[in-house]
Protein backbone atom coordinates (compact mmCIF):
# COMPACT_ATOMS: atom_id res chain seq x y z
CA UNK A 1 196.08 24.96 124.77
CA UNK A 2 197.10 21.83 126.20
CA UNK A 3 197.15 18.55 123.88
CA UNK A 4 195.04 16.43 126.86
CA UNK A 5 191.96 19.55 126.84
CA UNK A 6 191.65 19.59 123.04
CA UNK A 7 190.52 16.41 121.12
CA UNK A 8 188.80 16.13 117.92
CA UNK A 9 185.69 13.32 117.57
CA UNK A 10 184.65 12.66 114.19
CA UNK A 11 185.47 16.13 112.86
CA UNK A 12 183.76 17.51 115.88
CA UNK A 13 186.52 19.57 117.91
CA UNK A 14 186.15 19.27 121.85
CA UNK A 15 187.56 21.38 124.66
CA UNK A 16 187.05 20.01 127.73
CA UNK A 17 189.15 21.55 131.22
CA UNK A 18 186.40 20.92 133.72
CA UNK A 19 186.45 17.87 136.23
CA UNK A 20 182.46 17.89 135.62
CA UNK A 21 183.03 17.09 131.79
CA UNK A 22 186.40 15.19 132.42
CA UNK A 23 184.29 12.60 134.43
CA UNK A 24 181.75 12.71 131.64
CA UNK A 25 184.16 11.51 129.17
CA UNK A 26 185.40 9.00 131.21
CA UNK A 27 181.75 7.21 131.47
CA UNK A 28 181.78 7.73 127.60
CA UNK A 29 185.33 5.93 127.34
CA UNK A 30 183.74 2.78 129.21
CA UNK A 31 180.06 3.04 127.58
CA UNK A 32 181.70 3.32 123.86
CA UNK A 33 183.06 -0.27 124.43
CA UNK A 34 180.02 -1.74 125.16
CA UNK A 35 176.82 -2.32 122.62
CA UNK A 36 174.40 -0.70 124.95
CA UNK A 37 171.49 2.15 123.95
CA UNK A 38 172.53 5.17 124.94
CA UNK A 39 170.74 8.48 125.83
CA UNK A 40 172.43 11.74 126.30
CA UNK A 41 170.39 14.78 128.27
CA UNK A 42 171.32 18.16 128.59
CA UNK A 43 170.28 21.35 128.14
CA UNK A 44 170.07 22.52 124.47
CA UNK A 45 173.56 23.62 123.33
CA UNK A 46 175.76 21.57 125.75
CA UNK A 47 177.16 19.52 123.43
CA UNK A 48 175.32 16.30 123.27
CA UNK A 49 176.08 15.57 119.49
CA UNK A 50 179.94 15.95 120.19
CA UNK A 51 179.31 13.11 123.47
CA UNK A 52 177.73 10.90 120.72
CA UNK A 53 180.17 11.79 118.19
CA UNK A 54 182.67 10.35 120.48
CA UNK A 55 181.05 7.16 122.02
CA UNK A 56 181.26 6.25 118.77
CA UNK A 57 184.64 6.97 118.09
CA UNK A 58 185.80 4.96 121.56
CA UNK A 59 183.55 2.20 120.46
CA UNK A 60 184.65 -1.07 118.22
CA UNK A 61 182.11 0.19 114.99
CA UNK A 62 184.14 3.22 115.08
CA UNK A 63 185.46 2.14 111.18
CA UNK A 64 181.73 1.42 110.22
CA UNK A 65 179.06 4.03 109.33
CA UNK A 66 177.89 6.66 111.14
CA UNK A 67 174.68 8.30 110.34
CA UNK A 68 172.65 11.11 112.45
CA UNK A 69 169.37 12.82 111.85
CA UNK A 70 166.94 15.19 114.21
CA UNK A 71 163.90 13.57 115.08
CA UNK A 72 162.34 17.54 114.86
CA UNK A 73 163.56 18.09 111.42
CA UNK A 74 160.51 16.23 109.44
CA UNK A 75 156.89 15.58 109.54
CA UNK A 76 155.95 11.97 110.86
CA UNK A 77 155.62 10.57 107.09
CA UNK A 78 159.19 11.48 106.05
CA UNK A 79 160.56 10.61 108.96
CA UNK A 80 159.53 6.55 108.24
CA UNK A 81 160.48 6.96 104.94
CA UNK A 82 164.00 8.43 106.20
CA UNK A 83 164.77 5.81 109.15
CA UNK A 84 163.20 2.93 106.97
CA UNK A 85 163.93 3.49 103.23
CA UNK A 86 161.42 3.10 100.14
CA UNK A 87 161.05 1.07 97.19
CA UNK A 88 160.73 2.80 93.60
CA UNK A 89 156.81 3.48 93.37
CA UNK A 90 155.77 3.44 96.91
CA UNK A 91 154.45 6.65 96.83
CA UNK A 92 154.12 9.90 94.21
CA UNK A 93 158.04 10.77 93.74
CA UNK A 94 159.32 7.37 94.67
CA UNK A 95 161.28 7.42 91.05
CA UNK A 96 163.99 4.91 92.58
CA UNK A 97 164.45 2.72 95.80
CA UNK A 98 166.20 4.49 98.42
CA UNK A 99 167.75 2.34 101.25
CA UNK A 100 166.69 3.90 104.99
CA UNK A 101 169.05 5.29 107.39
CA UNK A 102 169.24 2.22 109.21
CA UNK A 103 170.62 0.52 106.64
CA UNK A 104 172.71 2.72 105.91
CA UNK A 105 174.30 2.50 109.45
CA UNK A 106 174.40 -1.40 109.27
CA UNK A 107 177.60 -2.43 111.98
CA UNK A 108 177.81 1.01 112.71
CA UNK A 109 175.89 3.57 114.87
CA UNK A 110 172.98 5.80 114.41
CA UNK A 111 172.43 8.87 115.88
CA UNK A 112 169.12 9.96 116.68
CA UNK A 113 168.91 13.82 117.96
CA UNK A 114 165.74 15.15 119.40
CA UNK A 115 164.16 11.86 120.30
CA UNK A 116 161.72 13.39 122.79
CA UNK A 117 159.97 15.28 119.39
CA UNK A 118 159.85 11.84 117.78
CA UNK A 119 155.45 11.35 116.95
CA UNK A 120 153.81 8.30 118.79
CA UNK A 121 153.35 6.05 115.94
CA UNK A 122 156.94 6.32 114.63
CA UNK A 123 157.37 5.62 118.36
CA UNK A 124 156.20 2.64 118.43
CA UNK A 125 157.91 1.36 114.65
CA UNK A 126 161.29 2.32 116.26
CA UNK A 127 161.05 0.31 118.79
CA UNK A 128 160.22 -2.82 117.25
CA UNK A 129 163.26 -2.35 115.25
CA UNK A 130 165.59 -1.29 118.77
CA UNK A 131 164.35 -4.75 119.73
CA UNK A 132 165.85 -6.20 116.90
CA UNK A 133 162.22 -7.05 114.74
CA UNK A 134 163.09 -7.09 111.08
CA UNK A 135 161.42 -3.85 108.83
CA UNK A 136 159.89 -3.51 105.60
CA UNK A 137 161.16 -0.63 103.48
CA UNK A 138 157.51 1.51 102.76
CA UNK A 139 156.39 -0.36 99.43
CA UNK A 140 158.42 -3.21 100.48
CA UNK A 141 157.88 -6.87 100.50
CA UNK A 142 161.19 -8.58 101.58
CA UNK A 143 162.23 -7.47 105.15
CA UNK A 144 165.53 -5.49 106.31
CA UNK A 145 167.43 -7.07 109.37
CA UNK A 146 170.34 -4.64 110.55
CA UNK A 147 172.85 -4.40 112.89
CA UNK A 148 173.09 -0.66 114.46
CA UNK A 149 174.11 0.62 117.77
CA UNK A 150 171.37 3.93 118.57
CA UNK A 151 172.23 6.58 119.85
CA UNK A 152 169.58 9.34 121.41
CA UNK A 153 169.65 12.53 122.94
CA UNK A 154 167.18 15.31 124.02
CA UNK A 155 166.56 18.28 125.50
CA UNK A 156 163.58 17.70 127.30
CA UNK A 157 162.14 15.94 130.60
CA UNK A 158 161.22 12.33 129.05
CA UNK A 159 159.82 11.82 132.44
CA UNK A 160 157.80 14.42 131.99
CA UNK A 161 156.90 13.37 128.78
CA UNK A 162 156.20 9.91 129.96
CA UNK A 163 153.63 11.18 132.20
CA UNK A 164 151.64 13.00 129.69
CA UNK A 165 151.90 10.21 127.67
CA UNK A 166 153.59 11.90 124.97
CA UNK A 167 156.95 9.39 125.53
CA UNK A 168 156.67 5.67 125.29
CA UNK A 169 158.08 3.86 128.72
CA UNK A 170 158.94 1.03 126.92
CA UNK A 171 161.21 3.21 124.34
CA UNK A 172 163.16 4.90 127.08
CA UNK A 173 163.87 2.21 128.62
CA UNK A 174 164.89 0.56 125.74
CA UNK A 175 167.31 3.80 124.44
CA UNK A 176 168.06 4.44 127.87
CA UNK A 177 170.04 1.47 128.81
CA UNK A 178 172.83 3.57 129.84
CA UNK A 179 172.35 7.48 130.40
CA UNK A 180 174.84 10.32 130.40
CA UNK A 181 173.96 13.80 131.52
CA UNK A 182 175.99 16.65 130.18
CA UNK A 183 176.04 19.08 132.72
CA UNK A 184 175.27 23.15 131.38
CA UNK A 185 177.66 25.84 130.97
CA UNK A 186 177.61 27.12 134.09
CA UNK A 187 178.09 24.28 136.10
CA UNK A 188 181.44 23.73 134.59
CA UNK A 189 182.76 27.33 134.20
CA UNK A 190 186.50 26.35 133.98
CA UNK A 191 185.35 25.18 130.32
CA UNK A 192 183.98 28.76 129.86
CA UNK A 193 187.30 30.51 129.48
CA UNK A 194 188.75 27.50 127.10
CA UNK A 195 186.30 27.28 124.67
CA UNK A 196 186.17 31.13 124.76
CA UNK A 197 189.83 31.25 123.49
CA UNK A 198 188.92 28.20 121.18
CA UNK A 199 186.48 30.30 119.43
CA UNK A 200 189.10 33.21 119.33
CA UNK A 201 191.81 31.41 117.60
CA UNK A 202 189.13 30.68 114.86
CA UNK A 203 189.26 34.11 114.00
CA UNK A 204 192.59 34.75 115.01
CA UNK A 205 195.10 32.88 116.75
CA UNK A 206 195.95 36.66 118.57
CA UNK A 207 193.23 37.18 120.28
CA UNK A 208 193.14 36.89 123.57
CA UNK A 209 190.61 37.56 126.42
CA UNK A 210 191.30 40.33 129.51
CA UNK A 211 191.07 38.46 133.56
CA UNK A 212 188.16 41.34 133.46
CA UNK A 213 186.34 39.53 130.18
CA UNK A 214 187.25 36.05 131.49
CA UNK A 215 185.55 36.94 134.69
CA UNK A 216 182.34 38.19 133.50
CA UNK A 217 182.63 35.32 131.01
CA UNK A 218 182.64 32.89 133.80
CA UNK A 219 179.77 35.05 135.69
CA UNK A 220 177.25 34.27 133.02
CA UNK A 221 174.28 31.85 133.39
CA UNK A 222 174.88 30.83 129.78
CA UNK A 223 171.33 29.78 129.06
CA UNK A 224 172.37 28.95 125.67
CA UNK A 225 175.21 27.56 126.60
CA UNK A 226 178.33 26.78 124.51
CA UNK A 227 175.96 27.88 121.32
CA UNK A 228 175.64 31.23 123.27
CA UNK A 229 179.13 31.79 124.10
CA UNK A 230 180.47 30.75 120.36
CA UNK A 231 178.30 34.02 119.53
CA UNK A 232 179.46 36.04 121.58
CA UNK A 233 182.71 35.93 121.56
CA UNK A 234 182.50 35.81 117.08
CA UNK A 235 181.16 39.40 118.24
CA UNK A 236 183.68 40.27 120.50
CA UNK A 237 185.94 39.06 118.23
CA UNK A 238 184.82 41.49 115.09
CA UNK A 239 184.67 44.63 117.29
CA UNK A 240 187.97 44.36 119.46
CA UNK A 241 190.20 47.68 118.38
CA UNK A 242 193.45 45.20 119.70
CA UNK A 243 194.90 42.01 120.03
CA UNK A 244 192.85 41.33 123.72
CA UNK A 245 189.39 41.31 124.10
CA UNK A 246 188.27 43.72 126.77
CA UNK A 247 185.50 43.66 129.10
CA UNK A 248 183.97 46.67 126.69
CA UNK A 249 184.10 44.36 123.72
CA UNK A 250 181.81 42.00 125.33
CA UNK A 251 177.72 42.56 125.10
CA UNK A 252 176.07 44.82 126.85
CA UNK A 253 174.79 42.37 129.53
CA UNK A 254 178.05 41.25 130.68
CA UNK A 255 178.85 45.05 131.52
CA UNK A 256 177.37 45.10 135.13
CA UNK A 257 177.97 41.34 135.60
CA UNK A 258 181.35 42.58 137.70
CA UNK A 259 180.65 44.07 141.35
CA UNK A 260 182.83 47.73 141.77
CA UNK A 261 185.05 48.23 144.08
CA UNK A 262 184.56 50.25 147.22
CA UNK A 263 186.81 53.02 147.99
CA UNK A 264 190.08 52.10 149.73
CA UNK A 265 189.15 48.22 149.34
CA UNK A 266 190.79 45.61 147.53
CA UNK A 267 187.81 45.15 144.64
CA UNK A 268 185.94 41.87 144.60
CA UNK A 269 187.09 41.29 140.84
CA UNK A 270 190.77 41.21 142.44
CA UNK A 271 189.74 38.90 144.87
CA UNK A 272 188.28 36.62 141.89
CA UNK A 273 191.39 37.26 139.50
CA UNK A 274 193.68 36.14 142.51
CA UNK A 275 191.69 32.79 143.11
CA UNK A 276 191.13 32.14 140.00
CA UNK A 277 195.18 32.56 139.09
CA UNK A 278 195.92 30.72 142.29
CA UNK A 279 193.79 27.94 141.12
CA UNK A 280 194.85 27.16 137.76
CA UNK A 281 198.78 27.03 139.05
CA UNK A 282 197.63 24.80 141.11
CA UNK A 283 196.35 22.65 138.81
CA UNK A 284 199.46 23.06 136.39
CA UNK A 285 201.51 21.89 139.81
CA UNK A 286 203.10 25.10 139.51
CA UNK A 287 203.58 25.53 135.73
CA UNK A 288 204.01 29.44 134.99
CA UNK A 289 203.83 29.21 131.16
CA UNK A 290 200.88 26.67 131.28
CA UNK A 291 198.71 28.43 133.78
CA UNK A 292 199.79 31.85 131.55
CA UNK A 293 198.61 30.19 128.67
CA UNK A 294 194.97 28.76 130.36
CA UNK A 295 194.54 32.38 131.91
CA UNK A 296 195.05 34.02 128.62
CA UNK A 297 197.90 35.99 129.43
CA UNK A 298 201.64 36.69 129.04
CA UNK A 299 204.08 34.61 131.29
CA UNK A 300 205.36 38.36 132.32
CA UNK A 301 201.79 39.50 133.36
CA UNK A 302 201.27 36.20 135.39
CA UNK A 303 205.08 37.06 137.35
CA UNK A 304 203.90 40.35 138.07
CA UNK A 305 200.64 39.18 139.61
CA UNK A 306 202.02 36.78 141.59
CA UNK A 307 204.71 39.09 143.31
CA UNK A 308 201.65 41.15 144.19
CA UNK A 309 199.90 39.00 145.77
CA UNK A 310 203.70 37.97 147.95
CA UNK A 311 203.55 41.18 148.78
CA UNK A 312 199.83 41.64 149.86
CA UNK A 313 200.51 38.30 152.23
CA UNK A 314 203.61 39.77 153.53
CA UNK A 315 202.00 43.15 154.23
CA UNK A 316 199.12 41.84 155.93
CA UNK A 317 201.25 40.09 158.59
C-alpha cells in the first residue's frame, strides 16, 4: 500500500485513497492548528474517533494528554463524577479523591464521543465549563480551572435534537465552532477496496481480494460502514480455501450484488473491472506495479488485462 494512503494517529491506523476523505483530512490539517471546538458527524462506524484522534495529533497539545470517553457509556450521575472528579467522602465508595477527566486532559484535548446522548443537566454543567467557568470536583470546595481543547462527535441529527429540545443550542454552538462531516462508506468507495486489503494483511499479509470480490465490495451500501466491512472480510478471511478471496468467500448478500452477463455480450462486471483498472492507472500516472498493487493483483494479471482491452479498441474500429 502506498506510504501517502496509510498513516497511523495516535495508535489509530488510517487508510484513506478517496478524494472525499483526502479533502477531509486536509480541513483536519488546518482545524488541528487552531484552538477551536470541534464536532465531527457521521454515520456510526465512519471513523469519527480516528478524525479526532488526528486533529489532535496535527494540533500544538499533541505532546499533552489525551483523554476520550462516550457520553452513552454511563448513567447521568457517573458521568459528573467522571468529567468532574470527586473528593474522598463525597458519596458511599468515595474511599479517595479522584481527579475528573478534565483535569486529567489539562493543555491537552478531550474527546467526547456520543455527545448527542449526553442528559440535559450534565448539558448544561458542560457548558459552563466549555465557556471556561471554573468547576467544583462533587464534594469539593476549592474550584478546578483547566485548560482543554473538546472534542465531540455524534451520530445523530443535533438539529433534530435541538428541535425536540433534547440538545442545548447554546452547547452546539459552543462545540460546534468548526464542523467536519465524515462522509459514509459508500460515498467514498475507492476506500472500500483499501481498507478491505488492510483488514486482510491483519490476518495475513497473502491474502488478497478477486476484481469479482472487489466489485461487489464496492457495490455494497455499507450501512455499517467501515465496522461492517472489518467483519466481513475477518470472515472472508477465515473461510478462503487460497491465497485470494473469491466472490464465494464473501457473505451471502454480496452473491447477487453482480449483474450476469447476457449471452454473446461483454458482461457488465467487465465493463466495471475495465473502468475501474483504467481509473486507478490513471491515478498512478501510469504506474503498472502501483495500480497492480491498489487493484489487488499481480503486475502479470494487470499486463494481460490491459492488452485485452488494446485489442477490444482495435477490434471495434
Amino acid at each position: 500500500m502506498p506510504h501517502d494512503e496509510f498513516q497511523v494517529f495516535m495508535g489509530m491506523p488510517a487508510v484513506i485513497r478517496s478524494a472525499a476523505m483526502r479533502r477531509v483530512m486536509e480541513l483536519v490539517e488546518r482545524v488541528a492548528k487552531t484552538g477551536a471546538a470541534v464536532l465531527i458527524t457521521g454515520e456510526s462506524g465512519t471513523g469519527k474517533e480516528l478524525i479526532a484522534r488526528a486533529i489532535h495529533h496535527f494540533s500544538l497539545r499533541c505532546a499533552k494528554p489525551w483523554v476520550d470517553i462516550s457520553c452513552a457509556a454511563l448513567p447521568e450521575h457517573l458521568m459528573e463524577s467522571e468529567l468532574f472528579g470527586y473528593e474522598k467522602g463525597a458519596f458511599s465508595g468515595a474511599e479517595a479523591t479522584k481527579p475528573g477527566l478534565f483535569e486529567l486532559a489539562h493543555t491537552g484535548t478531550l474527546f467526547l464521543d456520543e455527545i448527542g446522548e449526553l442528559e440535559p443537566k450534565m448539558q448544561v454543567k458542560l457548558l459552563r465549563v466549555l465557556d471556561g467557568t471554573p468547576y467544583y470536583r462533587l464534594g469539593g470546595t476549592r474550584k478546578v480551572t483547566v485548560d482543554v481543547r473538546v472534542i465531540a462527535a455524534t451520530n445523530t441529527n443535533l438539529q433534530e435534537a435541538m428541535q425536540a429540545g433534547k440538545f442545548r443550542r447554546d452547547l452546539f454552538h459552543r462545540l460546534s465552532q468548526i464542523q467536519v462531516a465524515v462522509p459514509p462508506l459508500h460515498e467514498r468507495v475507492e476506500d472500500v477496496d483499501a481498507i478491505a486489503q488492510f483488514f486482510l494483511s491483519q490476518h495475513d499479509p497473502a491474502l488478497c481480494l478477486s476484481g469479482e470480490a472487489v466489485q461487489a465490495l464496492r457495490s455494497h451500501r455499507w450501512p455499517g460502514n467501515v465496522r461492517e466491512l472489518r467483519n466481513v472480510i475477518a470472515k472472508a478471511a477465515m473461510l478462503a480455501r487460497g491465497p485470494v478471496i473469491e466472490l464465494k468467500d464473501l457473505p451471502a448478500e454480496f452473491q447477487g450484488s453482480l449483474p450476469a452477463p447476457r449471452n454473446g455480450e461483454r458482461s457488465a462486471l467487465e465493463d466495471i473491472e475495465r473502468q475501474t483498472i483504467l481509473s486507478v492507472l490513471a491515478e498512478t500516472q501510469g504506474h503498472h506495479e502501483r495500480a497492480a498493487s491498489r487493484l489487488g493483483i499481480s503486475r502479470r494479471t494487470l499486463s494481460r488485462k490491459l492488452k485485452l482491452y488494446e485489442m477490444q479498441a482495435d477490434s471495434a474500429i
